[in-house]
PDB file of N, CA and C in Angstrom:
ATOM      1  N   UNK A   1      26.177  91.902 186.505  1.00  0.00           N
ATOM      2  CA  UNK A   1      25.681  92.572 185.298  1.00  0.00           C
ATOM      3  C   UNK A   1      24.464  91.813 184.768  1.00  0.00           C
ATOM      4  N   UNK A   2      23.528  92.823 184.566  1.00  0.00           N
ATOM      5  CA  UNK A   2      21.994  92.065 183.986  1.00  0.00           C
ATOM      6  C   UNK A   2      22.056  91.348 182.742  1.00  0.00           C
ATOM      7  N   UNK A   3      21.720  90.417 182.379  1.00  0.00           N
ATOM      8  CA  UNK A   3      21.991  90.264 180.910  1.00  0.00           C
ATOM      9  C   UNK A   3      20.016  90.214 179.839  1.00  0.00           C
ATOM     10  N   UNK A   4      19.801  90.866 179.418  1.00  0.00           N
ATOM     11  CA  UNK A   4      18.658  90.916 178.821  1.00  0.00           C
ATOM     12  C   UNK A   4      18.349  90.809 177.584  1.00  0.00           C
ATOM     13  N   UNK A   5      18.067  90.003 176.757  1.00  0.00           N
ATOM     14  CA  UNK A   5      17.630  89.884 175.187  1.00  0.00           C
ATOM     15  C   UNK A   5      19.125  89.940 174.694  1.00  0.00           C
ATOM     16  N   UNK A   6      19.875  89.138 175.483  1.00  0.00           N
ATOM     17  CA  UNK A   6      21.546  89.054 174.863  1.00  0.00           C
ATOM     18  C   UNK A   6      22.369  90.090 174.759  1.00  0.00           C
ATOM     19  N   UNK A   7      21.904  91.508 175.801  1.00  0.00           N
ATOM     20  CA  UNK A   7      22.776  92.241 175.976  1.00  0.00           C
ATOM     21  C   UNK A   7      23.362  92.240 177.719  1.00  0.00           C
ATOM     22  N   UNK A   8      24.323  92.696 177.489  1.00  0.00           N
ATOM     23  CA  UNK A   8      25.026  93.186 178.911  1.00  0.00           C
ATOM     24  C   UNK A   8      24.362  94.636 179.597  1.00  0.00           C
ATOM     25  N   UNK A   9      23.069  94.864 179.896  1.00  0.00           N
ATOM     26  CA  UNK A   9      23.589  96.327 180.380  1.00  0.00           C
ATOM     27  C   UNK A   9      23.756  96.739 181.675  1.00  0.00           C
ATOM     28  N   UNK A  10      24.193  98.185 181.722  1.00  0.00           N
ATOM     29  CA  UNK A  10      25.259  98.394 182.760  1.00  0.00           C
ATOM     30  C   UNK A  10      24.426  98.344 184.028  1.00  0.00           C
ATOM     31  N   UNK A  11      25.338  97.997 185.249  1.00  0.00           N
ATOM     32  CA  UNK A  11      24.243  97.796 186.655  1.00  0.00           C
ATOM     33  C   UNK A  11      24.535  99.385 186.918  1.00  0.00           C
ATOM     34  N   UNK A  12      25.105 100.181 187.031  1.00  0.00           N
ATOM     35  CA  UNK A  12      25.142 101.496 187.687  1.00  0.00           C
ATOM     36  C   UNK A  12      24.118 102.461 187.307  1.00  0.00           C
ATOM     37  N   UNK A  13      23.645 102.262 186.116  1.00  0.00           N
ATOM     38  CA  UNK A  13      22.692 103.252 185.769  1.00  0.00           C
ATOM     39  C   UNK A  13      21.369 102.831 185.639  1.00  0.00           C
ATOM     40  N   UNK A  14      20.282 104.157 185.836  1.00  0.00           N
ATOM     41  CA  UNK A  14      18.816 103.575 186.460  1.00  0.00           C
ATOM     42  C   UNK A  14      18.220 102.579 185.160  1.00  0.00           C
ATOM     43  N   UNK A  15      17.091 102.376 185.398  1.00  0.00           N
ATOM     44  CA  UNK A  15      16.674 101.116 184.407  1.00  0.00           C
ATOM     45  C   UNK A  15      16.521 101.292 183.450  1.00  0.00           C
ATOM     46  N   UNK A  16      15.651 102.688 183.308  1.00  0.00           N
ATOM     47  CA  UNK A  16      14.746 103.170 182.277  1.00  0.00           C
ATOM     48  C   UNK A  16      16.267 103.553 180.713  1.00  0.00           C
ATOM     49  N   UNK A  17      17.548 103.869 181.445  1.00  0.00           N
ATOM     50  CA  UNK A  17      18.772 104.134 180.948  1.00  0.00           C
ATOM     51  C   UNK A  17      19.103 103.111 180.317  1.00  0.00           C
ATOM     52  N   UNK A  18      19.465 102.178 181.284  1.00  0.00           N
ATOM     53  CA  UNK A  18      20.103 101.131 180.263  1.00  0.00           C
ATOM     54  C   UNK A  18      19.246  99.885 179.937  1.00  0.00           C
ATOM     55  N   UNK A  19      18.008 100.336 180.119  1.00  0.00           N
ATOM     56  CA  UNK A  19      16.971  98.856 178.374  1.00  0.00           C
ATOM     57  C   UNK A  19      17.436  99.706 177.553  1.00  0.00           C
ATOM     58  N   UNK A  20      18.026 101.187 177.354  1.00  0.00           N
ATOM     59  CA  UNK A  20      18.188 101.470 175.913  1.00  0.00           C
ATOM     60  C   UNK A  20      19.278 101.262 175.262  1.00  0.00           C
ATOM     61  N   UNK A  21      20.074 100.294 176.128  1.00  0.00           N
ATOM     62  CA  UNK A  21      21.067  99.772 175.572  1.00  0.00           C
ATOM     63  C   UNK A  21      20.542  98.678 174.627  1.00  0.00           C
ATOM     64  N   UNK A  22      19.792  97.914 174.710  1.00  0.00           N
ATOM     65  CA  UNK A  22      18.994  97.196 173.763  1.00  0.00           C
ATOM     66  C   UNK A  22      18.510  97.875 172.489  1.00  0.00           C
ATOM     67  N   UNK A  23      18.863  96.849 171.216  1.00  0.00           N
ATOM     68  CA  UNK A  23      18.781  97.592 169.719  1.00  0.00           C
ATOM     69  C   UNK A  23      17.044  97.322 169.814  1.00  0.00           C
ATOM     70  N   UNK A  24      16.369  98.649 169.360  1.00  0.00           N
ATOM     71  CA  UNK A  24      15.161  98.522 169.184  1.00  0.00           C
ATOM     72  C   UNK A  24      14.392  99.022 170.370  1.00  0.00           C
ATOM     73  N   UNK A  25      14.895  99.449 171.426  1.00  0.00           N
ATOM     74  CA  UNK A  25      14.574  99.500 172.733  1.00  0.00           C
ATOM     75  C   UNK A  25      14.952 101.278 172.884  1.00  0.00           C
ATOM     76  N   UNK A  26      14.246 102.416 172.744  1.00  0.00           N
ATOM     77  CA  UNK A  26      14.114 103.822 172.910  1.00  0.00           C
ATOM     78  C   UNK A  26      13.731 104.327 174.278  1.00  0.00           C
ATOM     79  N   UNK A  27      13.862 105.244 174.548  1.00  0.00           N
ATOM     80  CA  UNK A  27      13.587 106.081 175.530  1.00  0.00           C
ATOM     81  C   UNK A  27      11.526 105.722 176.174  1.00  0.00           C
ATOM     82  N   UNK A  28      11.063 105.832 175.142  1.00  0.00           N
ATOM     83  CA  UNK A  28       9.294 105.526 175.147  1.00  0.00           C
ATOM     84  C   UNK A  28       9.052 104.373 175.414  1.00  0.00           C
ATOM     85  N   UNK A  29       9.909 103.029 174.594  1.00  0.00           N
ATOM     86  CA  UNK A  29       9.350 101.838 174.891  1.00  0.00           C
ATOM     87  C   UNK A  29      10.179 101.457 176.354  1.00  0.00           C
ATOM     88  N   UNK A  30      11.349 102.144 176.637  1.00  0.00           N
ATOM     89  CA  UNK A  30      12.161 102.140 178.524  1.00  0.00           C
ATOM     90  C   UNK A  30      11.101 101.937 179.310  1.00  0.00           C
ATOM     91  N   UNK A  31      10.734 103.393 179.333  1.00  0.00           N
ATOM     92  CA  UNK A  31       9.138 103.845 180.369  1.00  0.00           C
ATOM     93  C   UNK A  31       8.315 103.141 180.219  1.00  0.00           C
ATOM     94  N   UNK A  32       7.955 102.839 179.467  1.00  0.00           N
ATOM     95  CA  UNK A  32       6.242 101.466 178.927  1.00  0.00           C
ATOM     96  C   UNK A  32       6.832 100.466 179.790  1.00  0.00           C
ATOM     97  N   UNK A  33       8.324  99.487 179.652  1.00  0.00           N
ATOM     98  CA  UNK A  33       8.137  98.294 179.985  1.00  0.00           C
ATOM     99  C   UNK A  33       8.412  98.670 181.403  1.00  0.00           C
ATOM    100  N   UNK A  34       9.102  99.458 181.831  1.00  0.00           N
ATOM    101  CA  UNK A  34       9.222 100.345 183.664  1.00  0.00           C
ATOM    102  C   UNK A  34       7.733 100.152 184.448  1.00  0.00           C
ATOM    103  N   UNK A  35       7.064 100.543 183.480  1.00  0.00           N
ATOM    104  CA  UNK A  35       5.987 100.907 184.402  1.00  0.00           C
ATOM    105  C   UNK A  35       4.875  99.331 183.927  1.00  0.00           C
ATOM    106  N   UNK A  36       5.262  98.802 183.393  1.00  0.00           N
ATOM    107  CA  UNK A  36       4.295  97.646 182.915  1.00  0.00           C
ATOM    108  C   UNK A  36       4.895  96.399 183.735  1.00  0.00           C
ATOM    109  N   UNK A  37       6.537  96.742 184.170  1.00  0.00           N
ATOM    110  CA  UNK A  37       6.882  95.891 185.400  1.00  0.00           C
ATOM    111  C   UNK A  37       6.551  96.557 186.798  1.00  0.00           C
ATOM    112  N   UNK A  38       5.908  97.824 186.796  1.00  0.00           N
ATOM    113  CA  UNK A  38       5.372  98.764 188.208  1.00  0.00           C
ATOM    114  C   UNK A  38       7.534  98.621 188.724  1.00  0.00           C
ATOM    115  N   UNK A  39       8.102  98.829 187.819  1.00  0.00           N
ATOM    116  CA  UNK A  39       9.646  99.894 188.425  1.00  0.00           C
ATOM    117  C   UNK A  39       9.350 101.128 188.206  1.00  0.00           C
ATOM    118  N   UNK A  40       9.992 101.606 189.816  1.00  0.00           N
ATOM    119  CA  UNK A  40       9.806 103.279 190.135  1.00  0.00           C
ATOM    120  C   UNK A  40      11.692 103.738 188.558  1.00  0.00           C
ATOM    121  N   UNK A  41      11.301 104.805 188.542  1.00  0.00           N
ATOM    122  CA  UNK A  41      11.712 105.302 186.961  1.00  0.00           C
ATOM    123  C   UNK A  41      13.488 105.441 188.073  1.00  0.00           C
ATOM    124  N   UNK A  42      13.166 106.145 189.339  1.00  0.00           N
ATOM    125  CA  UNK A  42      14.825 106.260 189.582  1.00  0.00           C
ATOM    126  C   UNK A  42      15.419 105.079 190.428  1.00  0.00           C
ATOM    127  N   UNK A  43      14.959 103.805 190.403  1.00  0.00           N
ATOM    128  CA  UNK A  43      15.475 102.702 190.390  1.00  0.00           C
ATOM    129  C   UNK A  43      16.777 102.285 189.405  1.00  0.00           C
ATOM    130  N   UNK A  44      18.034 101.851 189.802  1.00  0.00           N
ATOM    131  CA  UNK A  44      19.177 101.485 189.486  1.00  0.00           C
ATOM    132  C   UNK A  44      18.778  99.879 188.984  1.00  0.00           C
ATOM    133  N   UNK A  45      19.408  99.680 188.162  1.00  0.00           N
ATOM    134  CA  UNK A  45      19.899  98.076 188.082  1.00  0.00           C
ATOM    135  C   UNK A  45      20.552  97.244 188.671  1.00  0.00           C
ATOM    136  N   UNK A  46      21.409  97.612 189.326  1.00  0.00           N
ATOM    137  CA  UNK A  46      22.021  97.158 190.396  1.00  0.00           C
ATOM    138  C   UNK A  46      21.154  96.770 191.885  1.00  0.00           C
ATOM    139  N   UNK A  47      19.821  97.426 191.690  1.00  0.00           N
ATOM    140  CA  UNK A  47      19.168  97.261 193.265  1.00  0.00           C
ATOM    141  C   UNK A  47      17.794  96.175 192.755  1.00  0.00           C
ATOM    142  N   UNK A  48      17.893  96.138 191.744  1.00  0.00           N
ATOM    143  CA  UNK A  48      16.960  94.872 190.866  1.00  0.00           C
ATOM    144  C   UNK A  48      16.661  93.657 191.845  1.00  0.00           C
ATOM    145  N   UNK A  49      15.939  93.234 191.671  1.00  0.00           N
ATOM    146  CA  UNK A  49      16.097  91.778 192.144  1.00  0.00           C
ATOM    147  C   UNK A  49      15.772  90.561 191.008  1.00  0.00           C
ATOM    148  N   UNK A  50      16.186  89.806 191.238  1.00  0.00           N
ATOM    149  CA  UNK A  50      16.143  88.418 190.063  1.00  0.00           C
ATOM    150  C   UNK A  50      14.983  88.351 189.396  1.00  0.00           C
ATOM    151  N   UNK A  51      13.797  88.377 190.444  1.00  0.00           N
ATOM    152  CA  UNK A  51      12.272  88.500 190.297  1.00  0.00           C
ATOM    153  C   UNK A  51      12.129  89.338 188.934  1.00  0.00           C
ATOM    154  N   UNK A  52      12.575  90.526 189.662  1.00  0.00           N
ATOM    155  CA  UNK A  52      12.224  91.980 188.385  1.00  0.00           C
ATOM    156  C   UNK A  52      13.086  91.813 187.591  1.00  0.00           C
ATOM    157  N   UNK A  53      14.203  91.498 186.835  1.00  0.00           N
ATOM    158  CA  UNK A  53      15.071  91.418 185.971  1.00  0.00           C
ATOM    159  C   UNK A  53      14.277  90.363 185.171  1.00  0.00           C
ATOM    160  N   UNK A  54      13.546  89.101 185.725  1.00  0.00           N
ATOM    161  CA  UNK A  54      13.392  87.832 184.968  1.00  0.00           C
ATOM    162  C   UNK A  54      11.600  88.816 184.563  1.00  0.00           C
ATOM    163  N   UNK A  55      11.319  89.486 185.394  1.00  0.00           N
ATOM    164  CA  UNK A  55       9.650  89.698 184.639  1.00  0.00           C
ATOM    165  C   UNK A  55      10.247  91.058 183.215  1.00  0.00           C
ATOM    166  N   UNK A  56      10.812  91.673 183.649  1.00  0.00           N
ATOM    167  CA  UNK A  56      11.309  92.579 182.428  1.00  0.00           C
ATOM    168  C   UNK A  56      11.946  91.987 181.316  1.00  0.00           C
ATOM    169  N   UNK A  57      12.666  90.699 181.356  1.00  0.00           N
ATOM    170  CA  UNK A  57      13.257  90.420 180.218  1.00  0.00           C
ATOM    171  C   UNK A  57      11.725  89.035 179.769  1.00  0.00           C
ATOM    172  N   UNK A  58      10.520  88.561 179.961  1.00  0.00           N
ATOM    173  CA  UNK A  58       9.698  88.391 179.977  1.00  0.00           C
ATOM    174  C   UNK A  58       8.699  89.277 179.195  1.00  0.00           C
ATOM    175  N   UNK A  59       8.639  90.729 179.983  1.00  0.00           N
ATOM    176  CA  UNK A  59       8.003  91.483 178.957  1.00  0.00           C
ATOM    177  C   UNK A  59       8.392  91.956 177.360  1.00  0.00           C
ATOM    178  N   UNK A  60       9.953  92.056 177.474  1.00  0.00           N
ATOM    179  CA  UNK A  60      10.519  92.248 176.313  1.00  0.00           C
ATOM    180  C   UNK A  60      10.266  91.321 175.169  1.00  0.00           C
ATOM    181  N   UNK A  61      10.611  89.966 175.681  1.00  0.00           N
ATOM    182  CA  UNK A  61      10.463  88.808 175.048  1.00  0.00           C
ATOM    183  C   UNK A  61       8.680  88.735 174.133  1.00  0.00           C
ATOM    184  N   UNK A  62       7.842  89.100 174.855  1.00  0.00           N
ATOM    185  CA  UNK A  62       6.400  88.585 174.789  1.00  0.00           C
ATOM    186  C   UNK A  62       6.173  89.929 173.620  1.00  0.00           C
ATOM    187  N   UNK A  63       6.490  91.021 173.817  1.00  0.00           N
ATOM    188  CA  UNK A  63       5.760  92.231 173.354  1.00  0.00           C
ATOM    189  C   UNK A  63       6.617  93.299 172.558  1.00  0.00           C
ATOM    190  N   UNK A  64       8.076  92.743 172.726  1.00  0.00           N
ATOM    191  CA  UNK A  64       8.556  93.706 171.494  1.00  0.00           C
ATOM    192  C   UNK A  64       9.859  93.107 170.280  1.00  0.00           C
ATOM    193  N   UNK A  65       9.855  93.226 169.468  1.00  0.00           N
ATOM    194  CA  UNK A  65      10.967  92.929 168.200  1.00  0.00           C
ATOM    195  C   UNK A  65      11.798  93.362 168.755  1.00  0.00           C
ATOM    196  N   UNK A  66      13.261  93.021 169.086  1.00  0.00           N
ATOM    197  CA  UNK A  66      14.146  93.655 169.563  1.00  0.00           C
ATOM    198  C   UNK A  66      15.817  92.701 169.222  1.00  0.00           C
ATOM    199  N   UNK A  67      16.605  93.574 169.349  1.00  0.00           N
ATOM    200  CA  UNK A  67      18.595  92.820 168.785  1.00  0.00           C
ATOM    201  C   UNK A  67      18.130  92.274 167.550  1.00  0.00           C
ATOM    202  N   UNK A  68      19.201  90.691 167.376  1.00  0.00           N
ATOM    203  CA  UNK A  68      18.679  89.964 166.720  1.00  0.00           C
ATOM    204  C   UNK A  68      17.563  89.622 165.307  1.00  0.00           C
ATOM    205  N   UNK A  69      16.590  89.887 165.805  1.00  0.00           N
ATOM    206  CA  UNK A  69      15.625  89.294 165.060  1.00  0.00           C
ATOM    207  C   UNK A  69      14.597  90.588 164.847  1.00  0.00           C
ATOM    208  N   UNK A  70      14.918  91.921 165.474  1.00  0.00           N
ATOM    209  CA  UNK A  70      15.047  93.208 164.537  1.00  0.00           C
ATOM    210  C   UNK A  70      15.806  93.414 163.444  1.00  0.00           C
ATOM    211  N   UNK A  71      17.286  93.221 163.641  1.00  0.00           N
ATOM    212  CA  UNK A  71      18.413  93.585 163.056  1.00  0.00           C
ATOM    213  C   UNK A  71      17.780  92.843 161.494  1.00  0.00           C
ATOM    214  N   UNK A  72      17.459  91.502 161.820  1.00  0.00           N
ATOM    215  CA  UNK A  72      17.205  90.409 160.456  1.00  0.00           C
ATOM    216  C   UNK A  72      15.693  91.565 159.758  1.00  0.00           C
ATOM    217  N   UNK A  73      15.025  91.921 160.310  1.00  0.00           N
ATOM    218  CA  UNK A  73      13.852  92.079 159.859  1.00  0.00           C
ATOM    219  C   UNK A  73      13.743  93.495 159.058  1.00  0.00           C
ATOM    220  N   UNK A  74      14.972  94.184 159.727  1.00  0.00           N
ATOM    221  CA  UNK A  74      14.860  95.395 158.555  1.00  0.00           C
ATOM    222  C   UNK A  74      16.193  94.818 157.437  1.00  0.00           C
ATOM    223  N   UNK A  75      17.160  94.249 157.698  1.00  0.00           N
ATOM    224  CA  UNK A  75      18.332  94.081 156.380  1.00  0.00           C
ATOM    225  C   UNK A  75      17.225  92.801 155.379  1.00  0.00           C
ATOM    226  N   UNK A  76      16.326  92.118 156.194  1.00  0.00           N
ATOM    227  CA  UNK A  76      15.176  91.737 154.686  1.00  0.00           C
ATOM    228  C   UNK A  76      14.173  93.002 154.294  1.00  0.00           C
ATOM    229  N   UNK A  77      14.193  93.798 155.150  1.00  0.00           N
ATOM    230  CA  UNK A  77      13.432  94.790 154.369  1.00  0.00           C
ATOM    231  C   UNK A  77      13.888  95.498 153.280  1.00  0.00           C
ATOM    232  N   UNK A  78      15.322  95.665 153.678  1.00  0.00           N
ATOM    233  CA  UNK A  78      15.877  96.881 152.619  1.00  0.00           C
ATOM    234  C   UNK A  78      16.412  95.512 151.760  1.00  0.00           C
ATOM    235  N   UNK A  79      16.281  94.087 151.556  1.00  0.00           N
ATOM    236  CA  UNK A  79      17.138  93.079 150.098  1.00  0.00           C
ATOM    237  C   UNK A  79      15.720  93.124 149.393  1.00  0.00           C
ATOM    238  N   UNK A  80      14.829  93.102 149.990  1.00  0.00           N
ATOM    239  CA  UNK A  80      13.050  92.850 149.334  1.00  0.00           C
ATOM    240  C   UNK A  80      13.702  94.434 148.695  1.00  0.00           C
ATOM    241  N   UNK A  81      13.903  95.476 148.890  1.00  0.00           N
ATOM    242  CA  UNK A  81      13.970  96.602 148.051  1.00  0.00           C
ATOM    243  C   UNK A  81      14.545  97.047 146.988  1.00  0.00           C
ATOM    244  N   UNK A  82      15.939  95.817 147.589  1.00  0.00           N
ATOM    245  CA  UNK A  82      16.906  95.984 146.307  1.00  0.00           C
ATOM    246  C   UNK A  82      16.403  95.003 145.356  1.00  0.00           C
ATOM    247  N   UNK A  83      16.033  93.791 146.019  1.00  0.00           N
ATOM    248  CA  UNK A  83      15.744  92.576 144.303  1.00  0.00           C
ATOM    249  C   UNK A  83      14.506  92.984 143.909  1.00  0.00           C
ATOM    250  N   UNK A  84      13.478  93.880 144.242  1.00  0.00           N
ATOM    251  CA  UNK A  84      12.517  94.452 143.385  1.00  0.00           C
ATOM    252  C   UNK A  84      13.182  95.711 142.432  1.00  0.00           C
ATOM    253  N   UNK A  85      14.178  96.015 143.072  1.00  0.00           N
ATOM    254  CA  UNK A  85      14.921  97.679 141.694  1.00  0.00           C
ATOM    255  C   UNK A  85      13.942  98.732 141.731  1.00  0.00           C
ATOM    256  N   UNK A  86      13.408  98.944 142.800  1.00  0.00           N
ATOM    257  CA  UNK A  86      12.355  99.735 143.401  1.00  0.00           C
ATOM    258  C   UNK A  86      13.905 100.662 143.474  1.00  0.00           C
ATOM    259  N   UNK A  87      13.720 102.080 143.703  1.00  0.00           N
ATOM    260  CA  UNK A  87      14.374 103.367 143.185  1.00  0.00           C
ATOM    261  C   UNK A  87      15.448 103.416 144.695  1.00  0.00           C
ATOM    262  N   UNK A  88      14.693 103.026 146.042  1.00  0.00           N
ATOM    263  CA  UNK A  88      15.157 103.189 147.178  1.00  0.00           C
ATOM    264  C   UNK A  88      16.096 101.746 147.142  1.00  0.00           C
ATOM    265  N   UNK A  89      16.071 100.838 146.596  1.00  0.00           N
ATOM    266  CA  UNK A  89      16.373  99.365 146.489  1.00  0.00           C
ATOM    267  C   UNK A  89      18.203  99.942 146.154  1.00  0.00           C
ATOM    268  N   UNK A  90      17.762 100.675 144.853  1.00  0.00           N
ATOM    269  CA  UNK A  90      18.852 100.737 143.972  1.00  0.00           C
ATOM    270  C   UNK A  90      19.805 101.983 145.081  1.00  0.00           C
ATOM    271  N   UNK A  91      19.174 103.009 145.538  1.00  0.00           N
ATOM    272  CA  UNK A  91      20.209 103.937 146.399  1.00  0.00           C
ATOM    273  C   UNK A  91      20.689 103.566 147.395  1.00  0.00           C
ATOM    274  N   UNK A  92      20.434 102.174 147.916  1.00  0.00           N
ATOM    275  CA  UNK A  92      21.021 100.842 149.031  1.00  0.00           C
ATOM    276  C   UNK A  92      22.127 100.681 148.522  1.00  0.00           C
ATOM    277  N   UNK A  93      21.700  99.633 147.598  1.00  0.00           N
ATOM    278  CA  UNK A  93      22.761  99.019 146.272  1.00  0.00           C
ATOM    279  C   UNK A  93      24.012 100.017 145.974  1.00  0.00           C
ATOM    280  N   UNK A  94      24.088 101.073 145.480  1.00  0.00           N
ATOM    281  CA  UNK A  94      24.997 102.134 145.524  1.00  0.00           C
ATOM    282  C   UNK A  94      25.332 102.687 146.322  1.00  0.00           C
ATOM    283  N   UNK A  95      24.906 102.506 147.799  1.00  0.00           N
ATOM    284  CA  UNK A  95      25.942 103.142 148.461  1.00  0.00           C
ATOM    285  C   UNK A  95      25.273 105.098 148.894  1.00  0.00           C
ATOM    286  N   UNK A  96      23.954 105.201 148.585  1.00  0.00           N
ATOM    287  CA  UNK A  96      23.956 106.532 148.571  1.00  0.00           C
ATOM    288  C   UNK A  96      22.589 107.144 149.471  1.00  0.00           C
ATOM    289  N   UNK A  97      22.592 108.242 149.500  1.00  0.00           N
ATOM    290  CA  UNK A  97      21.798 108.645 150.527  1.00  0.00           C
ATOM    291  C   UNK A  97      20.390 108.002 149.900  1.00  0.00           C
ATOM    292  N   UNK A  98      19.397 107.483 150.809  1.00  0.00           N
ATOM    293  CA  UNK A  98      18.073 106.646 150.072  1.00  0.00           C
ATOM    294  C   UNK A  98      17.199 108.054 150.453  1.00  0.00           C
ATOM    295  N   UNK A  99      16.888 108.755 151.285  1.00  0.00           N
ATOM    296  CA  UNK A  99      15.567 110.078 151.512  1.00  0.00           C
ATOM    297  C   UNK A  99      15.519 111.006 151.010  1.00  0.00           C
ATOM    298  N   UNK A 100      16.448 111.063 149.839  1.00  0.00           N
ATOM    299  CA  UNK A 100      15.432 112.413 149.188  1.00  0.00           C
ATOM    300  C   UNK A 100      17.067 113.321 149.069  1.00  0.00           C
ATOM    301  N   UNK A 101      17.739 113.147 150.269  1.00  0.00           N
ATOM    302  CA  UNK A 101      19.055 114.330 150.299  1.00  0.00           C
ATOM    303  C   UNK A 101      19.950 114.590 149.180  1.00  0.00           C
ATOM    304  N   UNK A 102      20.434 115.715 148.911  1.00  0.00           N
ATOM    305  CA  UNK A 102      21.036 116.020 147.797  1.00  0.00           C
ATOM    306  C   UNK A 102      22.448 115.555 148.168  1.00  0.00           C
ATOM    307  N   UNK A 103      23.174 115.135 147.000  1.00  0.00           N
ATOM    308  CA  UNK A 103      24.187 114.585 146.319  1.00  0.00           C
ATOM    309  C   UNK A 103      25.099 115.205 146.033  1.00  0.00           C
ATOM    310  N   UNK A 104      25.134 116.495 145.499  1.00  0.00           N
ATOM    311  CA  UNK A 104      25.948 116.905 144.747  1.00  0.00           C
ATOM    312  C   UNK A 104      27.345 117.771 145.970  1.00  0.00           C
ATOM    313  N   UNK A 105      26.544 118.128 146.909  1.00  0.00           N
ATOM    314  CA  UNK A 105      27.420 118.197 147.805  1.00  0.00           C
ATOM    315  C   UNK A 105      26.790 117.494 149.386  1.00  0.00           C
ATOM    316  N   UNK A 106      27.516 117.114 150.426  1.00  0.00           N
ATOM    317  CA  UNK A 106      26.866 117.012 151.653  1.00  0.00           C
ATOM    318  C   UNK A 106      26.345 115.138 151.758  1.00  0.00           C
ATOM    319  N   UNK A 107      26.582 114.688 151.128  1.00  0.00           N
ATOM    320  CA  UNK A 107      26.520 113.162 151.294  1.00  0.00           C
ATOM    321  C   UNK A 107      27.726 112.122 151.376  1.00  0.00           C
ATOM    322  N   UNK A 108      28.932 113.287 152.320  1.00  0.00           N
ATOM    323  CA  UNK A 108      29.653 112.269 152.465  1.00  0.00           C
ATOM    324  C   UNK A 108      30.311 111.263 153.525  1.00  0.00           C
ATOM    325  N   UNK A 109      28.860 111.126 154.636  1.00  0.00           N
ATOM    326  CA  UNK A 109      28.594 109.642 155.346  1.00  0.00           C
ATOM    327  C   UNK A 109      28.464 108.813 154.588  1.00  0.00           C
ATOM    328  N   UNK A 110      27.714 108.832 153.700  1.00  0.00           N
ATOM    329  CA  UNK A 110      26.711 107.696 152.601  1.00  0.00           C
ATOM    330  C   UNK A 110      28.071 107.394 152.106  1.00  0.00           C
ATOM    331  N   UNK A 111      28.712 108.436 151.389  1.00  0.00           N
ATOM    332  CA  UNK A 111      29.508 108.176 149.699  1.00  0.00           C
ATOM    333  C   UNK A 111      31.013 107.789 150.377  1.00  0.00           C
ATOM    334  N   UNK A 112      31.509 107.900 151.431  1.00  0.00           N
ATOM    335  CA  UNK A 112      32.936 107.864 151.620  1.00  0.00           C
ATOM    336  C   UNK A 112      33.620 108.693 151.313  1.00  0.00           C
ATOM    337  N   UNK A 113      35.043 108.402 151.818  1.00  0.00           N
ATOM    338  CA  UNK A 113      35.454 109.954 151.621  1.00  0.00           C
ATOM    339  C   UNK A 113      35.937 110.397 150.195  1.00  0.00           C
ATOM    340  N   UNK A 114      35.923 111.852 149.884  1.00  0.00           N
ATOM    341  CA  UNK A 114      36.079 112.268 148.579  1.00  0.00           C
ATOM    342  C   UNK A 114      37.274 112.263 148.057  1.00  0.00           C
ATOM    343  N   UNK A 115      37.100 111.369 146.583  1.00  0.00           N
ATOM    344  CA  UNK A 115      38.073 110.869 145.756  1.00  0.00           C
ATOM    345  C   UNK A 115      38.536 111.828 144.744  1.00  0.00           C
ATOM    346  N   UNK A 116      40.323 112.367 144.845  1.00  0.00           N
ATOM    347  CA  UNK A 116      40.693 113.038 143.659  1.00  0.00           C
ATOM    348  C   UNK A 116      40.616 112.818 142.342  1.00  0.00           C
ATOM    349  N   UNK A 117      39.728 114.210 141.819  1.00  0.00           N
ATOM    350  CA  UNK A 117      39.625 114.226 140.275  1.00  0.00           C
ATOM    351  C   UNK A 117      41.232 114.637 139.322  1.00  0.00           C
ATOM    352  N   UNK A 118      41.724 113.657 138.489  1.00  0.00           N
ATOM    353  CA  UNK A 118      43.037 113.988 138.213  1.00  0.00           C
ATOM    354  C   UNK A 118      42.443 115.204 136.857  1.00  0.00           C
ATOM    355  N   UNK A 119      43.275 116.149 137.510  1.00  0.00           N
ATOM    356  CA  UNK A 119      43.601 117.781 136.167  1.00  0.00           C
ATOM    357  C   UNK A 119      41.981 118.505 136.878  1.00  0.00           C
ATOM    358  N   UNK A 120      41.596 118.298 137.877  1.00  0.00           N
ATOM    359  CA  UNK A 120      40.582 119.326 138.343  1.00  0.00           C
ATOM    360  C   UNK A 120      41.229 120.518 138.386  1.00  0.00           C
ATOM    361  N   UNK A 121      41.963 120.817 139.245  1.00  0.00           N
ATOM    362  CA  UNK A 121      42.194 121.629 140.156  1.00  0.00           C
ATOM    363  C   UNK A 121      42.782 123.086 139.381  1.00  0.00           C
ATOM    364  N   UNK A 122      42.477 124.358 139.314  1.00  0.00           N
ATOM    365  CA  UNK A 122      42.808 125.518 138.385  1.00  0.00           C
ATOM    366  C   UNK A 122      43.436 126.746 138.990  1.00  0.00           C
TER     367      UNK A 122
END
């Protein structure tokens, strides 16, 4: 099993598949680093050689934010939002949808599940 930017991914499936097992690592930036290591796209991981595994986790390293030290760089993005009380800061802070989506019904990923109102019900 390959191990790349501290993930495991899987040897059975082609390359371009599993860099997107890597957080930060999409379908677009797959193909970029595929072809910036010259890997043919229906190449497996499993048929890798050490060479190409060590220049791909090389390119990753040199040219993209990725796991780790992504993960850190947006949870300081969204605390810079909350200790300014900037409007998106505060819909963090609470727990609630931050883009714009309505509330009143349909936000309940964000809100958890819905809590009985005692004497609603008619």
């Amino acid at each position: 099993m390959a191990r790349i930017a501290g993930v495991n991914i899987p040897t059975n499936k082609r390359v371009v598949i599993a860099l997107q097992y890597i957080h930060g690592i999409g379908p677009y930036r797959a193909r970029e680093i595929a072809e910036m290591v010259s890997i043919p796209a229906e190449r497996r991981v499993n048929e890798l050689s050490d060479a190409e595994i060590i220049q791909i986790r090389e390119a990753i390293d040199r040219d993209y934010l990725v796991e780790g030290d992504l993960r850190r760089e947006v949870a300081m993005n969204i605390k810079r939002l909350m200790d300014l009380g900037s409007y998106r800061g505060l819909r963090h802070r609470r727990g609630l949808p931050v883009r714009g989506q309505r509330t009143h019904t349909n936000a309940r990923t964000r809100k958890g599940p819905a809590k009985a109102i005692a004497g609603k019900k008619k």
